[in-house]
PDB file of N, CA and C in Angstrom:
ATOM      1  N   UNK A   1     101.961 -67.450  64.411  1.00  0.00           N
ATOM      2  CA  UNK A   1     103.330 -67.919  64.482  1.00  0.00           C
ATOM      3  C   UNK A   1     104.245 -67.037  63.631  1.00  0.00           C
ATOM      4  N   UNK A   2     103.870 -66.589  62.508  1.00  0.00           N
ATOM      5  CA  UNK A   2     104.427 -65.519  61.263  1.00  0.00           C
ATOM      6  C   UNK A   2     104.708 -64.486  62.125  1.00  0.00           C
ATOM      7  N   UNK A   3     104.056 -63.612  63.090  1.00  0.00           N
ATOM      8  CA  UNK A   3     104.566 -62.392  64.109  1.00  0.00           C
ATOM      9  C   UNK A   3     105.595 -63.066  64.801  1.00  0.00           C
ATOM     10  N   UNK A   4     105.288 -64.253  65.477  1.00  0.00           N
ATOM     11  CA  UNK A   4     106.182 -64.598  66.315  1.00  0.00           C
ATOM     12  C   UNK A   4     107.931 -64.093  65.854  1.00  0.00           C
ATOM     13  N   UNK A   5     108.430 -65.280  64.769  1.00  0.00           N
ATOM     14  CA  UNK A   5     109.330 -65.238  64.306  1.00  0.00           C
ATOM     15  C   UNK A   5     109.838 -64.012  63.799  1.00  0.00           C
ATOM     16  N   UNK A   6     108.772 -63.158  63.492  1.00  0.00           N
ATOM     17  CA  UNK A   6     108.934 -61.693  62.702  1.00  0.00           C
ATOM     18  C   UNK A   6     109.354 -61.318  63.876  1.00  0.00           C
ATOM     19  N   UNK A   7     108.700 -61.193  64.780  1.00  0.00           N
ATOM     20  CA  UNK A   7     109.127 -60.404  65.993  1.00  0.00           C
ATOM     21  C   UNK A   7     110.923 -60.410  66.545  1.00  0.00           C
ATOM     22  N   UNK A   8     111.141 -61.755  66.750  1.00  0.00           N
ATOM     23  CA  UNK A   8     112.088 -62.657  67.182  1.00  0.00           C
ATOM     24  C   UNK A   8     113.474 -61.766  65.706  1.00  0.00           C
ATOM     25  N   UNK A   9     112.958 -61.826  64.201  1.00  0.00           N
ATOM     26  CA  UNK A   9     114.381 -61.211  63.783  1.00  0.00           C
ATOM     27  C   UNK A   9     114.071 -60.188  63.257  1.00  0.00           C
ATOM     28  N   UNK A  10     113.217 -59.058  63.715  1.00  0.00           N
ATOM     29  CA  UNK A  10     113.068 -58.128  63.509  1.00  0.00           C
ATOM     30  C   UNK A  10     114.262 -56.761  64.047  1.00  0.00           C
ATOM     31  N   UNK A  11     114.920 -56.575  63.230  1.00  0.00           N
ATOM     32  CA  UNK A  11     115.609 -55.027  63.418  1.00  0.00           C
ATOM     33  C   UNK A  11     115.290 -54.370  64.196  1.00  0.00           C
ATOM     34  N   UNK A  12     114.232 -54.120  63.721  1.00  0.00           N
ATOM     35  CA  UNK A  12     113.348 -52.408  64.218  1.00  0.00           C
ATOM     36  C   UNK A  12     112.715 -52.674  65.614  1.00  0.00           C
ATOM     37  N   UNK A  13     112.770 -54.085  66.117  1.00  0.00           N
ATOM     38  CA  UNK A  13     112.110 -54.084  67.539  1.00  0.00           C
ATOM     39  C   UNK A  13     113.114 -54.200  68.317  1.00  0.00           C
ATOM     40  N   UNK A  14     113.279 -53.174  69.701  1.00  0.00           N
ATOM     41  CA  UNK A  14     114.033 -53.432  70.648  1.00  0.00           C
ATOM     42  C   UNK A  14     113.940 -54.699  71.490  1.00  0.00           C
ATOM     43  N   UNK A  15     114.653 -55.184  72.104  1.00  0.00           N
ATOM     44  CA  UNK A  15     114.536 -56.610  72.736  1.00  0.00           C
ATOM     45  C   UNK A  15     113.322 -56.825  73.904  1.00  0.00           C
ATOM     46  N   UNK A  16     113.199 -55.564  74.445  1.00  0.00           N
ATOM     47  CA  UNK A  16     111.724 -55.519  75.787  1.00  0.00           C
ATOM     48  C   UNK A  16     110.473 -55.536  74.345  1.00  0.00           C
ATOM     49  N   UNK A  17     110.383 -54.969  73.314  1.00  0.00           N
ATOM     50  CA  UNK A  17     109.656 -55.310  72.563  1.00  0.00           C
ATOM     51  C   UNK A  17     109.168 -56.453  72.202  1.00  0.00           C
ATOM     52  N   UNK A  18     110.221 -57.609  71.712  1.00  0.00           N
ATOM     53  CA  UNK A  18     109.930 -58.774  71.469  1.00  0.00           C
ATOM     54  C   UNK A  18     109.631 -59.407  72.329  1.00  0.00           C
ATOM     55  N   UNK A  19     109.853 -59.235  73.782  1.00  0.00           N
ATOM     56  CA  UNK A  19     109.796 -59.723  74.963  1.00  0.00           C
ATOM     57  C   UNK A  19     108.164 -59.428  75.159  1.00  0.00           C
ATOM     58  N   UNK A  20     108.028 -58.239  74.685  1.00  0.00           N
ATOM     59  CA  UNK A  20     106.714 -58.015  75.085  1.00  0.00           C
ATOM     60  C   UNK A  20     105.282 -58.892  74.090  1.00  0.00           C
ATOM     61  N   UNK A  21     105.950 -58.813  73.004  1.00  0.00           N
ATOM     62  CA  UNK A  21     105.171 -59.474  72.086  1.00  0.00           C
ATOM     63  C   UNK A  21     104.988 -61.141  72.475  1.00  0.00           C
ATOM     64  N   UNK A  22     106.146 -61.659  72.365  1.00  0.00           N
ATOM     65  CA  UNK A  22     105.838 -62.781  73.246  1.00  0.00           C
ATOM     66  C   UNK A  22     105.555 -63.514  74.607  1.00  0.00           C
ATOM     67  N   UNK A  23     105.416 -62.592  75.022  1.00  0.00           N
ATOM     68  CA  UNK A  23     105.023 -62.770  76.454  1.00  0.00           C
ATOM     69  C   UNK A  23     103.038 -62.503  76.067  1.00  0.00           C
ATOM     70  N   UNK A  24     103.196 -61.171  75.915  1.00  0.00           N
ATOM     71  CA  UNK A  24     101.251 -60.671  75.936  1.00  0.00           C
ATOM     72  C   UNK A  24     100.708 -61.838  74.672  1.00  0.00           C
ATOM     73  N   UNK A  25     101.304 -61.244  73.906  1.00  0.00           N
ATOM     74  CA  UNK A  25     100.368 -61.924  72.662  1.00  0.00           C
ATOM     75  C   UNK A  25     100.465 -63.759  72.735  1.00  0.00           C
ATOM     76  N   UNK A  26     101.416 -64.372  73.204  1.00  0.00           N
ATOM     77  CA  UNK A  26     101.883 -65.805  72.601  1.00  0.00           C
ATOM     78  C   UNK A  26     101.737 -66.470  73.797  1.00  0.00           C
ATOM     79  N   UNK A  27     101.543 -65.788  74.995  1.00  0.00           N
ATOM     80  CA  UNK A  27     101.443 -66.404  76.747  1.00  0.00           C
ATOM     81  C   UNK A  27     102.480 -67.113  76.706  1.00  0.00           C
ATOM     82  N   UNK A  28     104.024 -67.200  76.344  1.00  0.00           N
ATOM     83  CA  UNK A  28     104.859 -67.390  76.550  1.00  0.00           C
ATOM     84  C   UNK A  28     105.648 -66.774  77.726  1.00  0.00           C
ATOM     85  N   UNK A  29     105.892 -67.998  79.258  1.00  0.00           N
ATOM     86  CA  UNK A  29     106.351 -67.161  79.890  1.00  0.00           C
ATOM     87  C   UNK A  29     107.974 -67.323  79.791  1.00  0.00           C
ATOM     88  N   UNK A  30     108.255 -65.751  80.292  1.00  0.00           N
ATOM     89  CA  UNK A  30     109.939 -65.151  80.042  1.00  0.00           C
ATOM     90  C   UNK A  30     110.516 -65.511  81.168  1.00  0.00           C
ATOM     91  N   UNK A  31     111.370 -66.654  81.341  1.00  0.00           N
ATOM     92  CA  UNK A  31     112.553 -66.665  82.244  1.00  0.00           C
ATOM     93  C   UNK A  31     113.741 -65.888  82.356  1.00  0.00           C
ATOM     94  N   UNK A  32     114.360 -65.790  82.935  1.00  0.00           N
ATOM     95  CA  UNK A  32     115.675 -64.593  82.901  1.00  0.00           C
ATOM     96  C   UNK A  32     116.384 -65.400  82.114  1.00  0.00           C
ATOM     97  N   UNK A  33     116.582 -67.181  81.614  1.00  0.00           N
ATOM     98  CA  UNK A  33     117.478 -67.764  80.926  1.00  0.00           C
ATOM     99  C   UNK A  33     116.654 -67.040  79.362  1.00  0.00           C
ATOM    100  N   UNK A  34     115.649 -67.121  78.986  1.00  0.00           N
ATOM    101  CA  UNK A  34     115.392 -66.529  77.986  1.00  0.00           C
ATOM    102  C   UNK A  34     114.987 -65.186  77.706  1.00  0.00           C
ATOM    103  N   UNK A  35     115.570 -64.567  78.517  1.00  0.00           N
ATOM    104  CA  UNK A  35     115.576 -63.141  78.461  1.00  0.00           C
ATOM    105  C   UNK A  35     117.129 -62.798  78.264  1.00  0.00           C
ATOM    106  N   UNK A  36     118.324 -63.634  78.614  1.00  0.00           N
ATOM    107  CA  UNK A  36     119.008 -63.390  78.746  1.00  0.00           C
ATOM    108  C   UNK A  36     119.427 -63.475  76.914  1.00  0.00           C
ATOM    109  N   UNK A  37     119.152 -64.830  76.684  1.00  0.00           N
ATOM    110  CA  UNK A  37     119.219 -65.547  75.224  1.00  0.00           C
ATOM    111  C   UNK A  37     118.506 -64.558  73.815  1.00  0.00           C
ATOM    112  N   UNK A  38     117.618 -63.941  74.286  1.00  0.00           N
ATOM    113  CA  UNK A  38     116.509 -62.783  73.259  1.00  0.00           C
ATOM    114  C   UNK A  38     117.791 -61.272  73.288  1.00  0.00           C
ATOM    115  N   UNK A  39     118.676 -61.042  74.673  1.00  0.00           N
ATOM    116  CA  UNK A  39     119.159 -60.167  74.806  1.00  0.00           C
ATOM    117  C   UNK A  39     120.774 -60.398  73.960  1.00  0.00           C
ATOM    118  N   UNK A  40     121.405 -61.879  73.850  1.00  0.00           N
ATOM    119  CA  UNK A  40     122.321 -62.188  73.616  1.00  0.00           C
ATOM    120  C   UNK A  40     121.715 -62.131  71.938  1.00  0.00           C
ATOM    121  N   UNK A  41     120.942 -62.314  71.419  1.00  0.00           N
ATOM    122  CA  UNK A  41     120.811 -62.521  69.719  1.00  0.00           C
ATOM    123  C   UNK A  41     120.217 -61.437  69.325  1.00  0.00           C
ATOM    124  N   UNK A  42     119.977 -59.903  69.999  1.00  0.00           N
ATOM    125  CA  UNK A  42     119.693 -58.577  69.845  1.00  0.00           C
ATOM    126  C   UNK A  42     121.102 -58.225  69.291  1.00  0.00           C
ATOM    127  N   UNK A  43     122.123 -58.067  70.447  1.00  0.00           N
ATOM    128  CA  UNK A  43     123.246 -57.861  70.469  1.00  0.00           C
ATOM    129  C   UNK A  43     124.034 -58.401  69.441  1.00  0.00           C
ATOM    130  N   UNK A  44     123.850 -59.578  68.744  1.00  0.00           N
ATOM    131  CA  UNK A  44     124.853 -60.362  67.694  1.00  0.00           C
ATOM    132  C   UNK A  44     123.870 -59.463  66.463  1.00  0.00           C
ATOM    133  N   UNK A  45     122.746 -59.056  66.368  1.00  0.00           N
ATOM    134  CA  UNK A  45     122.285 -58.903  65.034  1.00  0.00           C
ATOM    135  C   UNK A  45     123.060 -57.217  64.917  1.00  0.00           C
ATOM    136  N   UNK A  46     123.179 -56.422  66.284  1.00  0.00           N
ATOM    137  CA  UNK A  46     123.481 -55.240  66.008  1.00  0.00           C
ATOM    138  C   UNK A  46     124.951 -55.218  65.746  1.00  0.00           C
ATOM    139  N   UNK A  47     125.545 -56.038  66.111  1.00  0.00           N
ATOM    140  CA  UNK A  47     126.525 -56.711  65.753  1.00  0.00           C
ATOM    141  C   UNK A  47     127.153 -56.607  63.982  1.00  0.00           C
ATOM    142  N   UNK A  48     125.918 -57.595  63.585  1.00  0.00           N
ATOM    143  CA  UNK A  48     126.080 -57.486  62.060  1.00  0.00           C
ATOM    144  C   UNK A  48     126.138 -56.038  61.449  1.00  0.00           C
ATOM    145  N   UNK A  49     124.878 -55.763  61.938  1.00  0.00           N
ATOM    146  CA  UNK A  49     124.373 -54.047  61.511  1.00  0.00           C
ATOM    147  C   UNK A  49     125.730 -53.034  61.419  1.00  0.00           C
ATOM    148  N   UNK A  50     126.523 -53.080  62.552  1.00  0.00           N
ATOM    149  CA  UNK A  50     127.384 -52.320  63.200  1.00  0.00           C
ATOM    150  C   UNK A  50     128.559 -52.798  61.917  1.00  0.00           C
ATOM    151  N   UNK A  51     129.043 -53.827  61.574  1.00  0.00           N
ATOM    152  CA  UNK A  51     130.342 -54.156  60.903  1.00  0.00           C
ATOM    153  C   UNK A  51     129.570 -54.045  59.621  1.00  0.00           C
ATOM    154  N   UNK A  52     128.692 -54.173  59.118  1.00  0.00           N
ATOM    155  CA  UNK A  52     128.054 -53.905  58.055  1.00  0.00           C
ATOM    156  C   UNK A  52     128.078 -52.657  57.582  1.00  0.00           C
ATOM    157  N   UNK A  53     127.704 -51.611  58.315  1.00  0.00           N
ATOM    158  CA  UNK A  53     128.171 -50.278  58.253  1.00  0.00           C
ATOM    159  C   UNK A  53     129.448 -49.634  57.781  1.00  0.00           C
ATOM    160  N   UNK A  54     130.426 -50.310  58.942  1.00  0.00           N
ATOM    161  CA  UNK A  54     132.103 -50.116  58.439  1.00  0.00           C
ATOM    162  C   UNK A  54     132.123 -50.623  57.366  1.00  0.00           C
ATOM    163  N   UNK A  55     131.715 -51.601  56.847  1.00  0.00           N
ATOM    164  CA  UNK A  55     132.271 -52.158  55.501  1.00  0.00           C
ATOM    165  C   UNK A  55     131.857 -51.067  54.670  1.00  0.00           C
ATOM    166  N   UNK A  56     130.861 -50.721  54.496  1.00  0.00           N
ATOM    167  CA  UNK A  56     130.206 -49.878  53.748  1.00  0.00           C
ATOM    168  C   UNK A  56     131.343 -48.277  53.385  1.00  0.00           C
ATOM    169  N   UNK A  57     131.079 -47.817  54.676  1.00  0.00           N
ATOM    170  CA  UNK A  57     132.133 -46.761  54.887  1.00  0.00           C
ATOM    171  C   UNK A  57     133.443 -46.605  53.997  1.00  0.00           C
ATOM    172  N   UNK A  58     134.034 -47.957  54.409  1.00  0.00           N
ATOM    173  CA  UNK A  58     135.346 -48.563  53.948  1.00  0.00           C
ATOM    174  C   UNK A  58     135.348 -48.717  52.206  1.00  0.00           C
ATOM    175  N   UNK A  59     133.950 -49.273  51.821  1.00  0.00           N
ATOM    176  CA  UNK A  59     134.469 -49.170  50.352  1.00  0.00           C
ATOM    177  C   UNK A  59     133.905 -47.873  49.967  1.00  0.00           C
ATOM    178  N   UNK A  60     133.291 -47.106  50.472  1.00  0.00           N
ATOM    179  CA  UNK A  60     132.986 -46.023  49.823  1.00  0.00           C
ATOM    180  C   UNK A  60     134.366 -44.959  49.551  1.00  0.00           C
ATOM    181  N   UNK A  61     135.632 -45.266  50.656  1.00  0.00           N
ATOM    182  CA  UNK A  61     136.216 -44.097  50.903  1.00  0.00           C
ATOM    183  C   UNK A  61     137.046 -44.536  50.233  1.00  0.00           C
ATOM    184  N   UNK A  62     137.309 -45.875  49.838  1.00  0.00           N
ATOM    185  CA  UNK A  62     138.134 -46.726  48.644  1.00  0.00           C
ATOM    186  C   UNK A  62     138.080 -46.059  47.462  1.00  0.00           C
ATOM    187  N   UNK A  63     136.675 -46.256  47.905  1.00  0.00           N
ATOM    188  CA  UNK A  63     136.169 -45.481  46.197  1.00  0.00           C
ATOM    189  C   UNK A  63     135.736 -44.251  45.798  1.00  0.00           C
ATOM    190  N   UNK A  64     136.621 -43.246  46.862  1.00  0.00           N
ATOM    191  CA  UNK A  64     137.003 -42.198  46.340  1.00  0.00           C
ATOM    192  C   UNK A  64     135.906 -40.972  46.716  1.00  0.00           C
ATOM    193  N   UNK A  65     134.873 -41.286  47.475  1.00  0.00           N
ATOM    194  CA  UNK A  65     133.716 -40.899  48.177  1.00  0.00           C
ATOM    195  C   UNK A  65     134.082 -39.821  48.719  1.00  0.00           C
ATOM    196  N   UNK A  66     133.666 -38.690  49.199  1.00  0.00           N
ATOM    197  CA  UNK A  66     133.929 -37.700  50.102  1.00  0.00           C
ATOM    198  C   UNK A  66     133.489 -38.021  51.554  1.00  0.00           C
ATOM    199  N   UNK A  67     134.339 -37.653  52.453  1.00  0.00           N
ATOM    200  CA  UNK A  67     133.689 -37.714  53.558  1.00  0.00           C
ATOM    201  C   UNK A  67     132.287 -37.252  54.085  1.00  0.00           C
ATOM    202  N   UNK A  68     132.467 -36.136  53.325  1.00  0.00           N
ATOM    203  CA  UNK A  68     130.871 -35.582  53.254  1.00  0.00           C
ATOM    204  C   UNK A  68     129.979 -36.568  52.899  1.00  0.00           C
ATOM    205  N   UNK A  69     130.390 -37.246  51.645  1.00  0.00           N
ATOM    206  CA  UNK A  69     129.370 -37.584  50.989  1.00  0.00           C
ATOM    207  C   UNK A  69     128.655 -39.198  51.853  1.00  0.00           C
ATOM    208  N   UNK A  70     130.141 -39.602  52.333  1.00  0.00           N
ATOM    209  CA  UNK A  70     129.627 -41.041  53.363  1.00  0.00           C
ATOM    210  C   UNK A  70     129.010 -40.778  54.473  1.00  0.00           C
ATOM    211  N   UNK A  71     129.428 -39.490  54.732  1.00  0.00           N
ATOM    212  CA  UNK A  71     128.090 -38.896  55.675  1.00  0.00           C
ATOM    213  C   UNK A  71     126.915 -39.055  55.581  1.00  0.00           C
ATOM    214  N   UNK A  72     126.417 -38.299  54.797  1.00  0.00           N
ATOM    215  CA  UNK A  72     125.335 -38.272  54.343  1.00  0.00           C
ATOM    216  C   UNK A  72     124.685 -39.172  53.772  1.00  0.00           C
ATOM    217  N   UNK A  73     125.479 -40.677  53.432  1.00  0.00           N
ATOM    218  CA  UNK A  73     124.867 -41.933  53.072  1.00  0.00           C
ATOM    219  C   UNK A  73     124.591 -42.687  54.314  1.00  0.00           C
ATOM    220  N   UNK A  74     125.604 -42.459  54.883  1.00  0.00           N
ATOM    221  CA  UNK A  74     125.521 -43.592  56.190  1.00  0.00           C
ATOM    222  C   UNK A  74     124.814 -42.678  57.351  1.00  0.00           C
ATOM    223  N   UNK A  75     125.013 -41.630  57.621  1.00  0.00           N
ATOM    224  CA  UNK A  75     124.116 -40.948  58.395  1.00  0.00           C
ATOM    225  C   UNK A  75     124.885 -41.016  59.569  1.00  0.00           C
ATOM    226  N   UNK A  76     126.867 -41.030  59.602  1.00  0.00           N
ATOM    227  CA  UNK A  76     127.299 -40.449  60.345  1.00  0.00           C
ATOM    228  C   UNK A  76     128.143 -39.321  60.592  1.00  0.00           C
ATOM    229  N   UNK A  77     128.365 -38.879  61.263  1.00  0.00           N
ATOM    230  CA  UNK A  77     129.360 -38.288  61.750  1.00  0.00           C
ATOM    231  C   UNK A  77     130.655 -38.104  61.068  1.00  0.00           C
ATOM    232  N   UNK A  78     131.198 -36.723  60.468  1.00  0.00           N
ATOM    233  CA  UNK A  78     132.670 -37.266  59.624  1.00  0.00           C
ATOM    234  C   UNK A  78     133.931 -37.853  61.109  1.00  0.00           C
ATOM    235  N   UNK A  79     133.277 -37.039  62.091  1.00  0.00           N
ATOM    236  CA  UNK A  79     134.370 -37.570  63.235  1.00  0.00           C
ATOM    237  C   UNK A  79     134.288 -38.941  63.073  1.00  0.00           C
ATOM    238  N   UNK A  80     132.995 -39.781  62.976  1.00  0.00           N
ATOM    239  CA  UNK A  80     133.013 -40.738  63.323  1.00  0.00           C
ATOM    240  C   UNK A  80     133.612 -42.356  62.183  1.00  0.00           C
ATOM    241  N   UNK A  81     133.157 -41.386  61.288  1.00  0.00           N
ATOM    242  CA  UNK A  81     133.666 -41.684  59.816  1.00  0.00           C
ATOM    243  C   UNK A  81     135.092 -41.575  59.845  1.00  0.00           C
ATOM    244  N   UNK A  82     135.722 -40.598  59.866  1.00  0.00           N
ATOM    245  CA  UNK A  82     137.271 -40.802  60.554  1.00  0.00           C
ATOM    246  C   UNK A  82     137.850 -41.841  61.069  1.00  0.00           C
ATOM    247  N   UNK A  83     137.449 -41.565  62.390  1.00  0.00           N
ATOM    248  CA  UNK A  83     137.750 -43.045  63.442  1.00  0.00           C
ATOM    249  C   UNK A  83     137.511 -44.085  62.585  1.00  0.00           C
ATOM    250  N   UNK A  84     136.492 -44.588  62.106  1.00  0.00           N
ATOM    251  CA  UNK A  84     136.473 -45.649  61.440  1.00  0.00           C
ATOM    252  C   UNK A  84     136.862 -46.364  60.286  1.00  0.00           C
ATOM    253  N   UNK A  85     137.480 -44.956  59.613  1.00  0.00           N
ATOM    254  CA  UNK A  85     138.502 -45.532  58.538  1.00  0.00           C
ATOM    255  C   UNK A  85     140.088 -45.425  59.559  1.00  0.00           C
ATOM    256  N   UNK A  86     140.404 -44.944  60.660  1.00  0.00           N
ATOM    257  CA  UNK A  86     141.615 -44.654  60.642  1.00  0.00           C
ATOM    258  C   UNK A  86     142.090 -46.079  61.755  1.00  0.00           C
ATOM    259  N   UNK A  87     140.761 -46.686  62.385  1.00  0.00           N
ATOM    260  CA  UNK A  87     140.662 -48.017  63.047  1.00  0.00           C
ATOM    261  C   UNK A  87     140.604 -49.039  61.992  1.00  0.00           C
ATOM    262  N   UNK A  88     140.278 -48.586  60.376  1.00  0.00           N
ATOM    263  CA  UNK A  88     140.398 -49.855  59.653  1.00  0.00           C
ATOM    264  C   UNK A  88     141.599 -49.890  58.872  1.00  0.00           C
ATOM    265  N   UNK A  89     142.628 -49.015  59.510  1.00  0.00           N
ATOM    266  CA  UNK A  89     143.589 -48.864  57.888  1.00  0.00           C
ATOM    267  C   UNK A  89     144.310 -49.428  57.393  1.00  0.00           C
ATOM    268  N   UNK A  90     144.589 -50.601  58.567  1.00  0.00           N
ATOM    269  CA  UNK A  90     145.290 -51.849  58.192  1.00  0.00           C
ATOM    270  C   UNK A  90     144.199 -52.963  57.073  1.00  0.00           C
ATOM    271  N   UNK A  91     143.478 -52.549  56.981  1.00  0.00           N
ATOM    272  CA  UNK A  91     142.402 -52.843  56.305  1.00  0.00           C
ATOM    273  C   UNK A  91     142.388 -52.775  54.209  1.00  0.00           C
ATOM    274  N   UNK A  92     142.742 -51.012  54.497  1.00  0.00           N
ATOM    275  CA  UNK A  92     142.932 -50.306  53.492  1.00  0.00           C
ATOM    276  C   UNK A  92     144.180 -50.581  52.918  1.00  0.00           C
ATOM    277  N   UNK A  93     144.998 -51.122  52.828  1.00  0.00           N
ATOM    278  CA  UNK A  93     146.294 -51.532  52.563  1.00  0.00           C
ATOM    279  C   UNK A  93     146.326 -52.459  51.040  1.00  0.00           C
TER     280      UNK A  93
END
């Protein structure tokens, strides 16, 4: 049951993953209503991940960070790093 749930809020597993885990391992069978539901709470966690990130970004560049340097923490892009302070700047205010 401990995999199960691991599986279910695990990050690092893509959603056909967990699908797969519970389906082979747990003989749980997958309806498209709960395939749909495993696909809808993938999406809300990357969700978090995703605005979690910007925040990050956001106080780093607050705090005086180089673009370079939030690069190289966050592991993006200064283009992208850009955009994302210049989409938060009502933010930065």
């Amino acid at each position: 049951m401990h995999r199960l749930i691991g599986a279910l809020l695990s990050s690092e597993l893509k959603e056909q993953g967990k699908l797969d885990i519970i389906e082979h391992e747990y003989n749980i069978p997958i309806s498209s209503e709960f395939r749909e539901d495993v696909s809808v709470m993938c999406n809300l966690s990357q969700g978090i991940v995703d605005d979690t990130k910007i925040e990050i970004i956001i106080n780093m560049y607050e705090n005086k960070f180089s673009l370079e340097q939030i690069s190289l923490a966050t592991k993006k892009s200064i283009a992208e790093i850009e955009k994302i302070i210049k989409e938060n700047k009502s933010v930065l205010v």
